[in-house]
Structure formats: C-alpha cells, structure tokens
C-alpha atoms as a PDB file:
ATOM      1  CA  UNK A   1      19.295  -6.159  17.118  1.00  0.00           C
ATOM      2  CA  UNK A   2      17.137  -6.906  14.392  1.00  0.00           C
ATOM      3  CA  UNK A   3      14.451  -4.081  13.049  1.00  0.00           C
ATOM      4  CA  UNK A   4      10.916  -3.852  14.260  1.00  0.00           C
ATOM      5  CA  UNK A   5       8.526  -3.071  11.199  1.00  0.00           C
ATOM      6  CA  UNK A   6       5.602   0.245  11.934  1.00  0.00           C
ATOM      7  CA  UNK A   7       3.215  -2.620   9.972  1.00  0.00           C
ATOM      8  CA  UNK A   8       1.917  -3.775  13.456  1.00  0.00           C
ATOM      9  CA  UNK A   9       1.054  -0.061  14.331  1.00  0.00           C
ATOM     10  CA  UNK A  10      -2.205   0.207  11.882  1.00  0.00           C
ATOM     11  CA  UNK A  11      -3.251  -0.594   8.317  1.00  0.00           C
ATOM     12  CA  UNK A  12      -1.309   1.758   5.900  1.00  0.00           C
ATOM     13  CA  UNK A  13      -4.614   3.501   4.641  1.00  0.00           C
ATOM     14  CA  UNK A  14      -4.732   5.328   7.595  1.00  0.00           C
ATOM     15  CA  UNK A  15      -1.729   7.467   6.285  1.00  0.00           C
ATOM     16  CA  UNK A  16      -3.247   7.325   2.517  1.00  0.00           C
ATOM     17  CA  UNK A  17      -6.085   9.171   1.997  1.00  0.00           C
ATOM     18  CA  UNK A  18      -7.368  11.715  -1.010  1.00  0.00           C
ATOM     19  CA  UNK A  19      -5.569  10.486  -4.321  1.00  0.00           C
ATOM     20  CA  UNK A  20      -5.922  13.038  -6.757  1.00  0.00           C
ATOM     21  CA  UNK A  21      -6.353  11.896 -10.489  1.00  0.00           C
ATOM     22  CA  UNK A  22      -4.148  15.212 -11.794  1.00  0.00           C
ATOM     23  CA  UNK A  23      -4.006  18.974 -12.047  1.00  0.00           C
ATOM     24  CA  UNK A  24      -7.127  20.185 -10.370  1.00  0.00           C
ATOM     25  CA  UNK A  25      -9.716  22.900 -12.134  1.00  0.00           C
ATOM     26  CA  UNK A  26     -11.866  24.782 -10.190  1.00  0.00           C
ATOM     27  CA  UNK A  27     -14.496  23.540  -8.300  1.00  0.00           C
ATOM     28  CA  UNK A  28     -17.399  24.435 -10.780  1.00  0.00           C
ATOM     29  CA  UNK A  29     -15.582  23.471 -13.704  1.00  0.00           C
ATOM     30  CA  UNK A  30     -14.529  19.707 -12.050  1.00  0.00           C
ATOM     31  CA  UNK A  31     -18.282  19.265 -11.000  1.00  0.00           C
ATOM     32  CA  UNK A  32     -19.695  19.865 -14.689  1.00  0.00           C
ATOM     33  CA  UNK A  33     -17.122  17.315 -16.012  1.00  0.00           C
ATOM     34  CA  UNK A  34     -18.033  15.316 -12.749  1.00  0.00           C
ATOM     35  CA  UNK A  35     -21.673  15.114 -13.746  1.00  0.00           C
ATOM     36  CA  UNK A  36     -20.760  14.120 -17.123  1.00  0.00           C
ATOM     37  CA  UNK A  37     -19.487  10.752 -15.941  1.00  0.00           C
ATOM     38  CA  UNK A  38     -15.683  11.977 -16.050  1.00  0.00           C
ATOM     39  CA  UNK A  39     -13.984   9.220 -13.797  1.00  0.00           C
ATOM     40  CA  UNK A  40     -10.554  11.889 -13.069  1.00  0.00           C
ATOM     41  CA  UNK A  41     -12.764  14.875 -12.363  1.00  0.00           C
ATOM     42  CA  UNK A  42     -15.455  12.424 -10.298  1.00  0.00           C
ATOM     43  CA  UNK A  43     -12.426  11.573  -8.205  1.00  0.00           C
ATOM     44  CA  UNK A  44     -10.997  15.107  -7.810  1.00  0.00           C
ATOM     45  CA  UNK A  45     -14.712  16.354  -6.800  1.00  0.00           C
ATOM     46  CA  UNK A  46     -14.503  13.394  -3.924  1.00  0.00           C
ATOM     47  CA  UNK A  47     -11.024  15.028  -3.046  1.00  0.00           C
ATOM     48  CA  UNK A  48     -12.405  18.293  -2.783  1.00  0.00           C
ATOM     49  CA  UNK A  49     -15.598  17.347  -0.347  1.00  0.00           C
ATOM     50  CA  UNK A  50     -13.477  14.840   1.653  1.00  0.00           C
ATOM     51  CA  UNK A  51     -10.466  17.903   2.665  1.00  0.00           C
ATOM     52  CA  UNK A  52     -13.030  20.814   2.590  1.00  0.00           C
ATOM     53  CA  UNK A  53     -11.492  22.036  -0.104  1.00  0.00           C
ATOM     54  CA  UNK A  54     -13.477  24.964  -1.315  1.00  0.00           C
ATOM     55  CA  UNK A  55     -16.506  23.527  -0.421  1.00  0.00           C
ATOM     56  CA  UNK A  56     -17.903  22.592   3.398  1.00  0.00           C
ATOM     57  CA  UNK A  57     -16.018  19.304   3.994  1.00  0.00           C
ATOM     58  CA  UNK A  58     -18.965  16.739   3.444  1.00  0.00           C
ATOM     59  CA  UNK A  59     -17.586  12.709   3.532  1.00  0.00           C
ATOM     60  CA  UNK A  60     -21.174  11.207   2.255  1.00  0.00           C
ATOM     61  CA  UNK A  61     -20.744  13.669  -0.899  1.00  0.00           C
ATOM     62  CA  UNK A  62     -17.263  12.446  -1.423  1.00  0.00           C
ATOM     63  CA  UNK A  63     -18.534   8.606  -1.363  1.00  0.00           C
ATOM     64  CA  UNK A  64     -20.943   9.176  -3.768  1.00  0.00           C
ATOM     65  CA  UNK A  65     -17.916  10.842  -6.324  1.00  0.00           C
ATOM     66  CA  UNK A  66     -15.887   8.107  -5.628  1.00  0.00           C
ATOM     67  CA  UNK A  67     -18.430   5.525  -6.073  1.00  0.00           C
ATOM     68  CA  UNK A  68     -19.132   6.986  -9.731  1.00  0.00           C
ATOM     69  CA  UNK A  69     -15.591   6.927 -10.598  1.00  0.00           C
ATOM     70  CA  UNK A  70     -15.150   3.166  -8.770  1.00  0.00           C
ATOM     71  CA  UNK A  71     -17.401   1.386 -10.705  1.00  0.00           C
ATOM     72  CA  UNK A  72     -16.134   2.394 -14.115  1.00  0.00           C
ATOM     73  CA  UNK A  73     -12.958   0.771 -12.986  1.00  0.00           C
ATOM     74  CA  UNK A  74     -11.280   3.795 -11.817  1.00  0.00           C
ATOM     75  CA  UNK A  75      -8.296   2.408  -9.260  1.00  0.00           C
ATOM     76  CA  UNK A  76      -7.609   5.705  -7.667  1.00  0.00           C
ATOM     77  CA  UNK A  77     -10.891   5.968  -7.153  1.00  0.00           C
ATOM     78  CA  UNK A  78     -11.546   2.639  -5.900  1.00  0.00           C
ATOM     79  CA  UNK A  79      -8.370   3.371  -3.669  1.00  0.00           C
ATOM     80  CA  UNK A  80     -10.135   6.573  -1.861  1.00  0.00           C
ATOM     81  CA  UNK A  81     -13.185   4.518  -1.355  1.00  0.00           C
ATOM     82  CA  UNK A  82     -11.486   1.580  -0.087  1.00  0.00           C
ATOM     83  CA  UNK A  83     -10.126   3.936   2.696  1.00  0.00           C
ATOM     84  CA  UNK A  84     -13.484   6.054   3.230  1.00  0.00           C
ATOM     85  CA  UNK A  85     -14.868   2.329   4.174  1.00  0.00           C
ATOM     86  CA  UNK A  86     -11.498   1.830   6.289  1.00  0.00           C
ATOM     87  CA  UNK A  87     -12.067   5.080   8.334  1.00  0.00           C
ATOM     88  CA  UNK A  88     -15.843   5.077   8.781  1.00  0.00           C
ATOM     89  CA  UNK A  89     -16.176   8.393   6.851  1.00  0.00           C
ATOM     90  CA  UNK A  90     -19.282   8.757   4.928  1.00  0.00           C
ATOM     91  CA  UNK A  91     -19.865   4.789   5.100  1.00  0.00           C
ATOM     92  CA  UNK A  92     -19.856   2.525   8.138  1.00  0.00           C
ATOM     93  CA  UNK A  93     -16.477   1.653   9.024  1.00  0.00           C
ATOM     94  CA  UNK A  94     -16.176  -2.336   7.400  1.00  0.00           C
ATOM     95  CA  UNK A  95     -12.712  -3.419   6.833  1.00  0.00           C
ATOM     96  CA  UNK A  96     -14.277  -6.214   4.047  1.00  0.00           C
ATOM     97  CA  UNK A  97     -15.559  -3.849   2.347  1.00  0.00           C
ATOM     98  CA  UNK A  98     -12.386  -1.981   2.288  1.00  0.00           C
ATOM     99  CA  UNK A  99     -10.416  -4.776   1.418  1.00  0.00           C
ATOM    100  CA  UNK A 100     -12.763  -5.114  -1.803  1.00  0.00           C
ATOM    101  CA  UNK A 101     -12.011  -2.038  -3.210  1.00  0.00           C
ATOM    102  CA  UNK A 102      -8.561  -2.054  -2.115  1.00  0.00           C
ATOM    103  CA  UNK A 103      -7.894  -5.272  -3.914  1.00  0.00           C
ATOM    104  CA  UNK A 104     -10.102  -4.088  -6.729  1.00  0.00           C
ATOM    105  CA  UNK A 105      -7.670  -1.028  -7.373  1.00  0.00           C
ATOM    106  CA  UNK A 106      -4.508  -3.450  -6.566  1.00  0.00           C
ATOM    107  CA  UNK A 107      -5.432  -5.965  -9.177  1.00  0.00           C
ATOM    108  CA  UNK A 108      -4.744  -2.640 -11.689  1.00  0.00           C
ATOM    109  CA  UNK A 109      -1.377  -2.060 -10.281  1.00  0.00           C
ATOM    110  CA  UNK A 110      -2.412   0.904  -7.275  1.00  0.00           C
ATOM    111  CA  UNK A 111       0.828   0.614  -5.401  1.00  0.00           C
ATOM    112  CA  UNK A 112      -0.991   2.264  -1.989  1.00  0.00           C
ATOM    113  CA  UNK A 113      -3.724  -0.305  -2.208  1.00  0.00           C
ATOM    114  CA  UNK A 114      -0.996  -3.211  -3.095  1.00  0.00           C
ATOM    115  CA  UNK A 115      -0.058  -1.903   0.545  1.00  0.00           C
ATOM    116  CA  UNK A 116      -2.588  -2.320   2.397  1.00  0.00           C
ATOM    117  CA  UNK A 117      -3.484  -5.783   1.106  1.00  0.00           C
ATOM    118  CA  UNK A 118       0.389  -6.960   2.644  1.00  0.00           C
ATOM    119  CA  UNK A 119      -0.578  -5.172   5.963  1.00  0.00           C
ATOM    120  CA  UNK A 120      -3.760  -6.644   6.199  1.00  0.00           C
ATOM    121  CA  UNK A 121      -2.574  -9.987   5.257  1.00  0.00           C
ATOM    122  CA  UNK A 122       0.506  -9.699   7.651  1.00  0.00           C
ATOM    123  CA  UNK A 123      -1.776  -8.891  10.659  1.00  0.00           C
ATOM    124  CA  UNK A 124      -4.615 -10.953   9.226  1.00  0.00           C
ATOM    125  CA  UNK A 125      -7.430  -8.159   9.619  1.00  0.00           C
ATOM    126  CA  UNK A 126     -10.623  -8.335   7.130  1.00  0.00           C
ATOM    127  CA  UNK A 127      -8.331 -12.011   5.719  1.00  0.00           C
ATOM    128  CA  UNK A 128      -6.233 -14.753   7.062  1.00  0.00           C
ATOM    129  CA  UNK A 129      -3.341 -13.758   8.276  1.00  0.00           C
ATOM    130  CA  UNK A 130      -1.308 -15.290   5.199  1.00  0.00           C
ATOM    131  CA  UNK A 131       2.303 -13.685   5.125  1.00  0.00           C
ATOM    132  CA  UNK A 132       2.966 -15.622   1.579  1.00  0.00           C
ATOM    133  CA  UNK A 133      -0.224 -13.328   0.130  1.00  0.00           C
ATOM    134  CA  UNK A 134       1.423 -10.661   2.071  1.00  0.00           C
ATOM    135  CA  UNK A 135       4.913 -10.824   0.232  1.00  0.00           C
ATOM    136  CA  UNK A 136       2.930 -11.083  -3.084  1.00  0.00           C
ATOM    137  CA  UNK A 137       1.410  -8.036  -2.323  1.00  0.00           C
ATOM    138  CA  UNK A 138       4.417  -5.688  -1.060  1.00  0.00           C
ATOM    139  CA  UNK A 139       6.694  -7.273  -3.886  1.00  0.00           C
ATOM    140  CA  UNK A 140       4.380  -5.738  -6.256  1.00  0.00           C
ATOM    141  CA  UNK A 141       4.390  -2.539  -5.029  1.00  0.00           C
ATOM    142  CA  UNK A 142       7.887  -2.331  -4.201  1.00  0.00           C
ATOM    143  CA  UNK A 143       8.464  -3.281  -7.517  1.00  0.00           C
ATOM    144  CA  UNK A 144       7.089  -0.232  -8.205  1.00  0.00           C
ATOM    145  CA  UNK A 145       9.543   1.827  -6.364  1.00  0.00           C
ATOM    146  CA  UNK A 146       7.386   2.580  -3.069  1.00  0.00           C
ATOM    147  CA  UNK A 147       9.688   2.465   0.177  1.00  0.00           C
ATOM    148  CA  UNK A 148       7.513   1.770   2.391  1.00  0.00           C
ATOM    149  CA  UNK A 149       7.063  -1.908   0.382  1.00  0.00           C
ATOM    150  CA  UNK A 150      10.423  -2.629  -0.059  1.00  0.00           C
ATOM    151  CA  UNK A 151      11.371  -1.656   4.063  1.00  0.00           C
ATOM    152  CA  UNK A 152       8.645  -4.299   4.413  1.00  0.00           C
ATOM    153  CA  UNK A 153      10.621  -6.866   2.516  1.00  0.00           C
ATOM    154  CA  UNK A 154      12.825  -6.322   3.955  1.00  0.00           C
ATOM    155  CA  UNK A 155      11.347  -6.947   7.130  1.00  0.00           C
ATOM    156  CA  UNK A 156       9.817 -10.226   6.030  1.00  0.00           C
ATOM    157  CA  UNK A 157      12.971 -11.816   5.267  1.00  0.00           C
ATOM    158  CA  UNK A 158      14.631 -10.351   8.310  1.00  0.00           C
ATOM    159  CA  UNK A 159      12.089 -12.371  10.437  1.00  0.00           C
ATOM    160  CA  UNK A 160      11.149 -14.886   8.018  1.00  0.00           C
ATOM    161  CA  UNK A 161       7.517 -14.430   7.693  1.00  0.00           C
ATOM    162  CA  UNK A 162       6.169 -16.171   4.872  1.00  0.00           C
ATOM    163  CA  UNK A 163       9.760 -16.756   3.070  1.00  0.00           C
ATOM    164  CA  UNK A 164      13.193 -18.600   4.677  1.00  0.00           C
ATOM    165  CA  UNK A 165      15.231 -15.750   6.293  1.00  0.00           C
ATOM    166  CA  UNK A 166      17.782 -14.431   4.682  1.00  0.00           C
ATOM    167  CA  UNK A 167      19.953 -11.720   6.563  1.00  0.00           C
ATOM    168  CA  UNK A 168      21.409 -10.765   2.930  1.00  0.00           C
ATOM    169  CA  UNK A 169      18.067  -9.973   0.727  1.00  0.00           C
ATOM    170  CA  UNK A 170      16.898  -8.158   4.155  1.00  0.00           C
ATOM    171  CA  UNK A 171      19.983  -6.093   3.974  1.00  0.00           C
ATOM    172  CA  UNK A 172      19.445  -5.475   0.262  1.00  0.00           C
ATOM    173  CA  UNK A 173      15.623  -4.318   0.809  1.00  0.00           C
ATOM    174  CA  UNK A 174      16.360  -2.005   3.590  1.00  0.00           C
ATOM    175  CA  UNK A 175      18.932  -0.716   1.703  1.00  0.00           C
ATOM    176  CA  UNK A 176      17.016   0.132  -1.716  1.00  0.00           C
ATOM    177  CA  UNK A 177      14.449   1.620   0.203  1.00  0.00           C
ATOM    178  CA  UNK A 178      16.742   3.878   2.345  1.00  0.00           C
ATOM    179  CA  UNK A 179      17.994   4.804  -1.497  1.00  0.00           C
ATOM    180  CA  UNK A 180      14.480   5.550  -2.132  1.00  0.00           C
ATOM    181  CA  UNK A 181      14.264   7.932   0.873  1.00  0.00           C
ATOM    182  CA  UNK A 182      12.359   5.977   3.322  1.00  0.00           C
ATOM    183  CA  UNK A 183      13.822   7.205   6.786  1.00  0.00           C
ATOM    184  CA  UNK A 184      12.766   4.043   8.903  1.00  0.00           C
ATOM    185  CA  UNK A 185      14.789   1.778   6.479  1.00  0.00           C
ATOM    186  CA  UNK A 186      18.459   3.401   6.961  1.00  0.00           C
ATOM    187  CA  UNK A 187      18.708   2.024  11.205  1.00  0.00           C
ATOM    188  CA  UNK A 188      16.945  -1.293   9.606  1.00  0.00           C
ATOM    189  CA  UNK A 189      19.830  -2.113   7.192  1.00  0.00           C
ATOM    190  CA  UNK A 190      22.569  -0.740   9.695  1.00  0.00           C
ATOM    191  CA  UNK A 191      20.861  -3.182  12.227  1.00  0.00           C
ATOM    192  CA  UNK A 192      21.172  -5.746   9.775  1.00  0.00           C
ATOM    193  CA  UNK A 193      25.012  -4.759   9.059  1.00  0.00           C
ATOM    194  CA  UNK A 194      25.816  -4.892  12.665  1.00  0.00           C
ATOM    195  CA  UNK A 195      25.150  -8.941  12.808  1.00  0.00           C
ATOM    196  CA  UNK A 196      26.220  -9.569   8.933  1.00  0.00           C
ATOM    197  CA  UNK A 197      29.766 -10.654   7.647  1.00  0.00           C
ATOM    198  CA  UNK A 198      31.431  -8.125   5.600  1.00  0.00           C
ATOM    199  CA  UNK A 199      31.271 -10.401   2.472  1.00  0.00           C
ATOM    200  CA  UNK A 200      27.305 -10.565   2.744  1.00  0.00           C
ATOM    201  CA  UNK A 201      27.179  -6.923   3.249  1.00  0.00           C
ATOM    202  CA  UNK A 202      29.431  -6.881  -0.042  1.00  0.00           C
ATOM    203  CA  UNK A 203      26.867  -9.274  -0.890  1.00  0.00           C
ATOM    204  CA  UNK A 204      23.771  -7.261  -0.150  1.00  0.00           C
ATOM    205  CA  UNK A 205      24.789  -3.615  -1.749  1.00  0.00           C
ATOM    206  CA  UNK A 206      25.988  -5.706  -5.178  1.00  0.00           C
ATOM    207  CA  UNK A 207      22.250  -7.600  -4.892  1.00  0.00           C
ATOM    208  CA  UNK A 208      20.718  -3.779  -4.222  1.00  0.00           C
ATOM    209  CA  UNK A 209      22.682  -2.474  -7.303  1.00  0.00           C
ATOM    210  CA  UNK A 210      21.574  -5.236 -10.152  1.00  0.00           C
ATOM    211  CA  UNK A 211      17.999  -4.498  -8.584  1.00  0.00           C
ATOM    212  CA  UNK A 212      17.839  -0.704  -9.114  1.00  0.00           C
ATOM    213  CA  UNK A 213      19.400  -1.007 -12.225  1.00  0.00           C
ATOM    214  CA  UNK A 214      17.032  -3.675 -13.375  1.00  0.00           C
ATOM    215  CA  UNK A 215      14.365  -1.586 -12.521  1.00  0.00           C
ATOM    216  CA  UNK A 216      13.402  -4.225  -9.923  1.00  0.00           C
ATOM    217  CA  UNK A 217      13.467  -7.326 -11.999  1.00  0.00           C
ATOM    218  CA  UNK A 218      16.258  -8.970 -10.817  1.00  0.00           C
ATOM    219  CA  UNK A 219      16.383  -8.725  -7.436  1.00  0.00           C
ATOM    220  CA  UNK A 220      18.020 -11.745  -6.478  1.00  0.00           C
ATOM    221  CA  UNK A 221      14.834 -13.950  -6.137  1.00  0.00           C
ATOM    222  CA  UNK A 222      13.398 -15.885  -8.938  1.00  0.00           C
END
C-alpha cells in the first residue's frame, strides 16, 4: 500500500513558527541593538513578544520587529512574518501575503519557507496548484538536508505528481529522510519495499548512498 503524505493536512508554517537569528541576550540588551536597526536582534525581539518570552506576549509588537528586520532582506525574518500573515497573528490572516514573504526568504535559500512554497503549490492555496513548482521547491530544501522535503519527494514520485513515477527514487527519498530522522518516512519506504523487486530495492539504498555522500548532488536525477 503506497504512503499517504501529512502535506494535505495543513500548510507546513503552521508547525514553523519563531526562528531565532542566534544566542539570545537579554531582553533590554536585544531591544537597544533592536532599535539600532540590528536585523538578528530585530528578529530575536519579534521572538520574544510573539512566545511571551519575558515580556507580555504581544503579536502586533512582534510584526513590527519582524517587519524591520524583513525589509533589509533578512530571510528568517521574512520567514516569521510570512507565518504571522499565515496565522492571522498581529496581521489579518492573507495567505498572498504570506506566500510573499515566504518566497521572499526562499529565494535566499530558507529551507522552512522552501517548504511551504511545495505545500502550497501541491494543494494550490494562495497559487495554482502546480506540482512541477512544487518539486522545485521541496528539491531545494531537501537538498538542504530537511526530512520533511525529502519524505515529500518521495511522495511525489511515489504518486507521480508533477514527475513520471518511479517506485525506485521514491524508495531512495523515503529512505534518506528516515536516515535523517524523519519518523513518517521509515513505514513510507517499507511500504514502498513491500511492492518493489529486490534488485530495485538494491537499486534504491545504492541511489540513497551516492546522494548522501554527494551531499545531495547526485541523486539520481539530472
């Protein structure tokens, strides 16, 4: 039986929320860096308003930090606004203007926001549902080592969404990304073993090998 994906459940950001740009300093000491125009500490002082965290939680305050650090380019930043926008806190709830930021902090490599561009893509929510966008997207980030892409992948060519399906690169997907430590991915690539020959299992760990060892550029599609 092949594997369902959790994509269809909601849009990853719902599970991503308060990026931190590093070690934290105290509140007084991020705010007077903050006020300086410091993109890291604008984004930790966000952080800190959006969790409560030593000050009464306050999500407007947070969109304001966030803001400051977004538009001098800051993708974590433009992340944690992207998914104040997805969740209505602070800011009407408007998945376009989500997406913006989202795709704003994507374009610089944000492997979260990479995410949620595939997911929105795949369900077509804010965009057309494109799954050939959508594999751009999660190939990106899993070529970044996040699981959560790469189970994706897997999923894609399990189904065929977007690409031709292909039992064996399915396999291999699952596989690196049940290596990676995503849970959900182990009973995807046994699934997938259950139906495959022996020789495309073979197949499949040898592809998932030359991958992690090629720090995901070779990963048996050109």
């Amino acid at each position: 039986m092949r594997f369902l994906c959790s994509i269809v459940l909601a849009l990853f950001f719902a599970l991503q929320g308060g990026v931190v740009a590093a070690e934290t300093p105290g509140f007084d000491e991020t705010k007077q860096l903050a006020e300086q125009g410091d993109a890291g500490a604008q984004l930790n002082l966000g952080v800190m308003y959006e969790n409560g965290d030593g000050v009464p939680q306050d999500f407007k305050e947070a969109v304001k930090w966030y803001r400051l650090a977004a538009a001098q380019g800051y993708a974590p930043a433009q992340y944690n606004l992207g998914f104040m926008y997805a969740q209505g806190h602070g800011v009407p709830q408007d998945t376009k203007e989500s997406l913006k930021w989202h795709r704003l902090a994507a374009d610089q490599g944000n492997e979260f926001a990479q995410i949620n561009l595939g997911v929105a893509y795949v369900i077509g929510s804010g965009v057309p549902q494109d799954y050939k966008e959508a594999l751009k997207w999660y190939r990106l980030a899993a070529q970044q080592g996040n699981g959560y892409a790469q189970y994706s992948l897997g999923y894609m060519y399990s189904i065929g969404n977007g690409v031709p399906q292909d039992d064996t690169i399915s396999h291999m997907w699952s596989n690196i990304a049940a290596i990676n430590g995503y849970a959900d991915a182990v009973e995807a690539r046994d699934s997938l073993a259950e139906i495959m020959t022996a020789a495309s299992i073979t197949k499949a760990q040898e592809m998932a090998r030359v991958c992690l060892g090629s720090d995901y550029r070779d990963c048996g599609v050109k």
